[in-house]
C-alpha atoms as a PDB file:
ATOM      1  CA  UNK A   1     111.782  88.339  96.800  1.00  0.00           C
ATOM      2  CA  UNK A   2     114.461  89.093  99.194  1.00  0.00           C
ATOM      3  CA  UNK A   3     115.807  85.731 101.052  1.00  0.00           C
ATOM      4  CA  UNK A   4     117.230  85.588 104.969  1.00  0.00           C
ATOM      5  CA  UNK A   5     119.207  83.179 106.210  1.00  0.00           C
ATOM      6  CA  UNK A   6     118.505  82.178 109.403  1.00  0.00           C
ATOM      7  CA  UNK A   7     121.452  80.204 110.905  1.00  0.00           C
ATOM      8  CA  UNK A   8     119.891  79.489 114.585  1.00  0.00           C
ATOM      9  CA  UNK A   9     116.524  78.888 116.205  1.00  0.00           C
ATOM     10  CA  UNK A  10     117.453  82.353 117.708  1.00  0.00           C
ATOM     11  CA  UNK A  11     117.419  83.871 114.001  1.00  0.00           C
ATOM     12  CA  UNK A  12     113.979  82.317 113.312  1.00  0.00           C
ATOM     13  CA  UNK A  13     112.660  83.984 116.944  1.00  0.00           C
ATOM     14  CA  UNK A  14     114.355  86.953 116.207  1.00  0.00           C
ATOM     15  CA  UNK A  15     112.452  87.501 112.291  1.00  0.00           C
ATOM     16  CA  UNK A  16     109.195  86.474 114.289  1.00  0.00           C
ATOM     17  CA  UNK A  17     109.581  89.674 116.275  1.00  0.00           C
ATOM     18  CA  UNK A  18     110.736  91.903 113.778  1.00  0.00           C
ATOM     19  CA  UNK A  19     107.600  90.812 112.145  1.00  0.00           C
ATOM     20  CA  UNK A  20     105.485  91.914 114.988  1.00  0.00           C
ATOM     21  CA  UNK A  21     107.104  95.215 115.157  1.00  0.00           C
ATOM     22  CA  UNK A  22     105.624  96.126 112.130  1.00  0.00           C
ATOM     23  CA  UNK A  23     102.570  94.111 111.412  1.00  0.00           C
ATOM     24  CA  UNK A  24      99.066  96.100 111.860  1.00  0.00           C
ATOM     25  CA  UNK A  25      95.240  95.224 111.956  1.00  0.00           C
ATOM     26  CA  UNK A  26      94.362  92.504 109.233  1.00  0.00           C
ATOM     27  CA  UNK A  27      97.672  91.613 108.170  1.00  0.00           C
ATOM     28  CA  UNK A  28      98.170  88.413 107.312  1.00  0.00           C
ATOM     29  CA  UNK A  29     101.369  86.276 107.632  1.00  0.00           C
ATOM     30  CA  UNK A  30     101.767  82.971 106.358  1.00  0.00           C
ATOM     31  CA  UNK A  31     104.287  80.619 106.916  1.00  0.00           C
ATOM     32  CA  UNK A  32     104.978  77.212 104.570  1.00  0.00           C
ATOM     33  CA  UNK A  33     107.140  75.079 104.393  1.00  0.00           C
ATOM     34  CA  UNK A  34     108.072  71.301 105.450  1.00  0.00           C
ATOM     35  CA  UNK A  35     108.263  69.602 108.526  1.00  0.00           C
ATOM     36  CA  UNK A  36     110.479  71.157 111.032  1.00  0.00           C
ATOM     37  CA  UNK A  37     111.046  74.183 108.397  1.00  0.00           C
ATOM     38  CA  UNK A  38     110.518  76.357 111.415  1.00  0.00           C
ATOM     39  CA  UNK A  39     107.158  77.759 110.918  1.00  0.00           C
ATOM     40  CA  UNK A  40     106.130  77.241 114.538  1.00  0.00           C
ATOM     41  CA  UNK A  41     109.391  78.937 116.188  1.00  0.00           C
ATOM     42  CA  UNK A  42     108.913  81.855 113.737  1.00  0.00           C
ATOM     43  CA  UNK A  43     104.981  82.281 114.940  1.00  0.00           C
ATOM     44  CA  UNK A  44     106.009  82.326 118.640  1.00  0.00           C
ATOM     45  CA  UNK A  45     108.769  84.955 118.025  1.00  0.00           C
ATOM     46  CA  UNK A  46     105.625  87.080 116.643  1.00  0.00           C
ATOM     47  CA  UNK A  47     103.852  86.084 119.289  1.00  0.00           C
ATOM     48  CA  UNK A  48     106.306  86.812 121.954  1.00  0.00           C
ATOM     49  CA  UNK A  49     107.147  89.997 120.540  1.00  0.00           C
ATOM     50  CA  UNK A  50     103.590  91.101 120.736  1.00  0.00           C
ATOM     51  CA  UNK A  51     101.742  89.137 123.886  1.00  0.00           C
ATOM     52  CA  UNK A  52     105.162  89.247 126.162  1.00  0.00           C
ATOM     53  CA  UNK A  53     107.241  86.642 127.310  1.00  0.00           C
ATOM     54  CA  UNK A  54     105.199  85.416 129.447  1.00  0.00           C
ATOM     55  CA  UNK A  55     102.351  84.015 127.174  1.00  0.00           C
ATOM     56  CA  UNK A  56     102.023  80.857 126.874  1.00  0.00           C
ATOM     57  CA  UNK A  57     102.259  80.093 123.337  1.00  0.00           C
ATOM     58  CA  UNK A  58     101.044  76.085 122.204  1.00  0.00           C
ATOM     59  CA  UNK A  59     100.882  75.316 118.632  1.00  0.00           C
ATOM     60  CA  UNK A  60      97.505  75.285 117.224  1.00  0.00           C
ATOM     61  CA  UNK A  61      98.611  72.051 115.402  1.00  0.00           C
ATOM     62  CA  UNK A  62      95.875  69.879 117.410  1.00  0.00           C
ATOM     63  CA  UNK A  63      93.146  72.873 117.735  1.00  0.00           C
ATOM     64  CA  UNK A  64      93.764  74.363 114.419  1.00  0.00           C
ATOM     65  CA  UNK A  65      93.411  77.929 115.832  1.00  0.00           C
ATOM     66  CA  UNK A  66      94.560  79.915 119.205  1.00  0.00           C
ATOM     67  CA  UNK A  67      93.668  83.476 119.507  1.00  0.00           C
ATOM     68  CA  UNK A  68      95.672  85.693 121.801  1.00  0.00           C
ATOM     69  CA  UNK A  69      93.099  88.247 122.944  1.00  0.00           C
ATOM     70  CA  UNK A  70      94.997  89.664 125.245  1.00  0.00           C
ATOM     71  CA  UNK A  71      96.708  91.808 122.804  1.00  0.00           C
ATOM     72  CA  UNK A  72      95.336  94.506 120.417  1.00  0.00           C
ATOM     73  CA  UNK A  73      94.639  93.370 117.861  1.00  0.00           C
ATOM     74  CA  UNK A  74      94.487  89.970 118.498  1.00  0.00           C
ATOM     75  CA  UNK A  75      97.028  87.687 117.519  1.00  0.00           C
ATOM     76  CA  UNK A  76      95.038  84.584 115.612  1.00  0.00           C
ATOM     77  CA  UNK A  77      97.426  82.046 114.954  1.00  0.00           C
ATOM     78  CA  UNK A  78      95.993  78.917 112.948  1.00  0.00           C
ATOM     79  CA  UNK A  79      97.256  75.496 111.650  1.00  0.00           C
ATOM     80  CA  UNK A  80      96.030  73.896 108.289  1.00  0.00           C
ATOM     81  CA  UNK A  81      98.005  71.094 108.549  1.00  0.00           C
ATOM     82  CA  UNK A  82      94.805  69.125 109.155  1.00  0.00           C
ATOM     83  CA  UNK A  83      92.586  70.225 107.324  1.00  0.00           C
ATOM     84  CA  UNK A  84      90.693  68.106 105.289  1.00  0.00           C
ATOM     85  CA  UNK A  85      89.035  70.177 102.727  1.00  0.00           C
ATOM     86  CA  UNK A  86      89.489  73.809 102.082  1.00  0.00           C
ATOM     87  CA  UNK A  87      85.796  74.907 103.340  1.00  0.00           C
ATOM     88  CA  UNK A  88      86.543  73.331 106.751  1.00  0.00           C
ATOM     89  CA  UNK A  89      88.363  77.064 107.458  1.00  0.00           C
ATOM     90  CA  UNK A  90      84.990  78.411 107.399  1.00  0.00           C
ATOM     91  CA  UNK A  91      84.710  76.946 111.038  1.00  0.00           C
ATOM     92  CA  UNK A  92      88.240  77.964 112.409  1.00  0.00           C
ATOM     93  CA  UNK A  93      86.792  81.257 112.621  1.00  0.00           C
ATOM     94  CA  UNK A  94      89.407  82.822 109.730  1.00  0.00           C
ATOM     95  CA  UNK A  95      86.549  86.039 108.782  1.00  0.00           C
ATOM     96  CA  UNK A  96      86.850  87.361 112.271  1.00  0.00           C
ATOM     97  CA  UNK A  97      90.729  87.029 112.200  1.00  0.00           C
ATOM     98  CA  UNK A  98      90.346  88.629 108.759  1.00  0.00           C
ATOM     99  CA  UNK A  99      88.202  91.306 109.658  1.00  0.00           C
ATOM    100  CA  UNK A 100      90.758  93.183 112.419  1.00  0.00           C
ATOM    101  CA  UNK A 101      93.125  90.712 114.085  1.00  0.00           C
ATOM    102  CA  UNK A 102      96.847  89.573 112.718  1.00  0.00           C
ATOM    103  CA  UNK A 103      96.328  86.361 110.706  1.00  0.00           C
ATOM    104  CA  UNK A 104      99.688  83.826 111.276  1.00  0.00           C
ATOM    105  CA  UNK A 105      98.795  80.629 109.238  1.00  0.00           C
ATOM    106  CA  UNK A 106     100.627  77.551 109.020  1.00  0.00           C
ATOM    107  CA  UNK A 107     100.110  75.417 105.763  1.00  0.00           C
ATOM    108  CA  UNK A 108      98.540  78.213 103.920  1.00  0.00           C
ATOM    109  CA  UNK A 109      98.215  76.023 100.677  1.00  0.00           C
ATOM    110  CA  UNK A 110      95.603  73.504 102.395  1.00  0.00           C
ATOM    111  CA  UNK A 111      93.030  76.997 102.110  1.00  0.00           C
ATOM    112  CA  UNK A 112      94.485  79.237  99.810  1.00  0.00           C
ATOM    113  CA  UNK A 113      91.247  80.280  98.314  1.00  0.00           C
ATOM    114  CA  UNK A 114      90.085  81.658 101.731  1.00  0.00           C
ATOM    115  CA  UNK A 115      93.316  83.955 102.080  1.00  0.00           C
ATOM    116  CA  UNK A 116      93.410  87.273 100.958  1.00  0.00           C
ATOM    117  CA  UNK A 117      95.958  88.721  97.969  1.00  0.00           C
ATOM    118  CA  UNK A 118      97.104  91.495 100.516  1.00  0.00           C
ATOM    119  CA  UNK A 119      99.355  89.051 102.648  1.00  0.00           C
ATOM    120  CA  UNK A 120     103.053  88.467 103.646  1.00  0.00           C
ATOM    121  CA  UNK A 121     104.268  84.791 102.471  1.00  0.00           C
ATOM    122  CA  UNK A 122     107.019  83.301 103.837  1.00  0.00           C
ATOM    123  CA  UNK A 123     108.239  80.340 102.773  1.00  0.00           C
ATOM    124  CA  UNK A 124     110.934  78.603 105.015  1.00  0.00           C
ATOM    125  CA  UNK A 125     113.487  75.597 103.892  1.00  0.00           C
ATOM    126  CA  UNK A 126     115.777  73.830 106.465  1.00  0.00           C
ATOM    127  CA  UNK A 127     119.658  72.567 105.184  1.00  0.00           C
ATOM    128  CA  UNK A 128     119.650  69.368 107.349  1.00  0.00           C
ATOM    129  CA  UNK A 129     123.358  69.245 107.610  1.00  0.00           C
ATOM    130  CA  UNK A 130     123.674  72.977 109.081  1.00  0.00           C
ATOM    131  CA  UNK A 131     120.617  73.651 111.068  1.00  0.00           C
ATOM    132  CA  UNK A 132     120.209  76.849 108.940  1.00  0.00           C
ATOM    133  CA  UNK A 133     117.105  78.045 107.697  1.00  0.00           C
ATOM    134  CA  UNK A 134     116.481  80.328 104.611  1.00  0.00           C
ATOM    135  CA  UNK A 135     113.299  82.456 104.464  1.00  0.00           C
ATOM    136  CA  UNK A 136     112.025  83.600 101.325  1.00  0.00           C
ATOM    137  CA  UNK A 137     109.685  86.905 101.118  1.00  0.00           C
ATOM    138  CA  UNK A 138     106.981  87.307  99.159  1.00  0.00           C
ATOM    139  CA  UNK A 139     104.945  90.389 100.161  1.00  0.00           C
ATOM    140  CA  UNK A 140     101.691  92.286  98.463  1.00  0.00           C
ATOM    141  CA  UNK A 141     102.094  96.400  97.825  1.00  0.00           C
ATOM    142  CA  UNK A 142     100.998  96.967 101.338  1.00  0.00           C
ATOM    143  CA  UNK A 143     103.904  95.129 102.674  1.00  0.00           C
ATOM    144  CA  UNK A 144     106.879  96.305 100.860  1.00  0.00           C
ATOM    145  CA  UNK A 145     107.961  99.262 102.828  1.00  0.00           C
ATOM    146  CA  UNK A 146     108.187  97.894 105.395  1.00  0.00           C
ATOM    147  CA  UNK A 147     109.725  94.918 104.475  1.00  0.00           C
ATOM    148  CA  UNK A 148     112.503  97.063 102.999  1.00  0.00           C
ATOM    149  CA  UNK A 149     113.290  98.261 106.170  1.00  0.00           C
ATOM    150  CA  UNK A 150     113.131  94.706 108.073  1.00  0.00           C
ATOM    151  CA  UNK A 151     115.629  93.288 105.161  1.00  0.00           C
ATOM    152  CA  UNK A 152     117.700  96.538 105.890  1.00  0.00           C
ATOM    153  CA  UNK A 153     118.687  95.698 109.087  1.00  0.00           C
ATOM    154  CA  UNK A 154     118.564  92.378 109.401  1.00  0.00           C
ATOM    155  CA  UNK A 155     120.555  91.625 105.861  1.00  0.00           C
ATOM    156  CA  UNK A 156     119.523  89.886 102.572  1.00  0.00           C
ATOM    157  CA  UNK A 157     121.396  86.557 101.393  1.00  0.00           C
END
């Protein structure tokens, strides 16, 4: 599990679109980790990276779910953070996201049995007194090549 630290907000943006550059129909990304972790920034560096910089990019925090459509595949970007019970995700519209789109998900753990085993998992932890981030990999067989090559160039902590 190869760990990157991410000293600035401009690190976590800059992951989010390395991500992008090499995520592909029905992969899906999730992102834990506490409060202000940086789950959000890294999802809008994806986001960015594939939609332009012109997209306006809200956090799915109060809807749950955003899909950016205007992209192939779509981008579906969801929040668990609120979810009450783990079948609520049936509603958020996860299959379709499943079925072609790029899944990022935010508080993975509050649906866990709904996610699939092929899936990136990145688990981000803040250092209050820094402002550094570090962002732990976990990544299924399908992932692994190409997560070599992101740690390559980006460096491994």
């Amino acid at each position: 599990m190869p760990t990157l630290l991410l000293k600035t907000e401009k690190d976590t943006l800059a992951l989010g679109r390395a991500l992008a550059r090499v995520a592909n129909a029905g992969d899906v990304i999730t992102l834990s980790g506490p409060l202000g972790a940086g789950k959000t920034v890294l999802a809008r560096g994806f986001i960015t990276e594939r939609a332009g910089p012109s997209t306006d990019i809200a956090s799915p925090t109060f809807t749950l779910a955003h899909v950016y459509d205007s992209v192939t595949p779509p981008i579906w970007h969801f929040d668990f953070y609120r979810i009450e019970a783990p079948q609520d995700v049936e509603e958020l519209g996860l299959d379709d996201a499943l079925a072609g789109g790029i899944s990022v998900i935010e508080w993975p753990d509050r649906a866990k049995a709904w996610l699939p085993s092929e899936r990136l998992d990145i688990e981000l932890a803040s250092d209050v007194e820094t402002n550094a981030r570090r962002a732990t990999l976990s990544a299924s067989p399908q992932w692994t090549s190409r997560l070599d090559t992101l740690v390559a160039e980006r460096g491994v902590t």
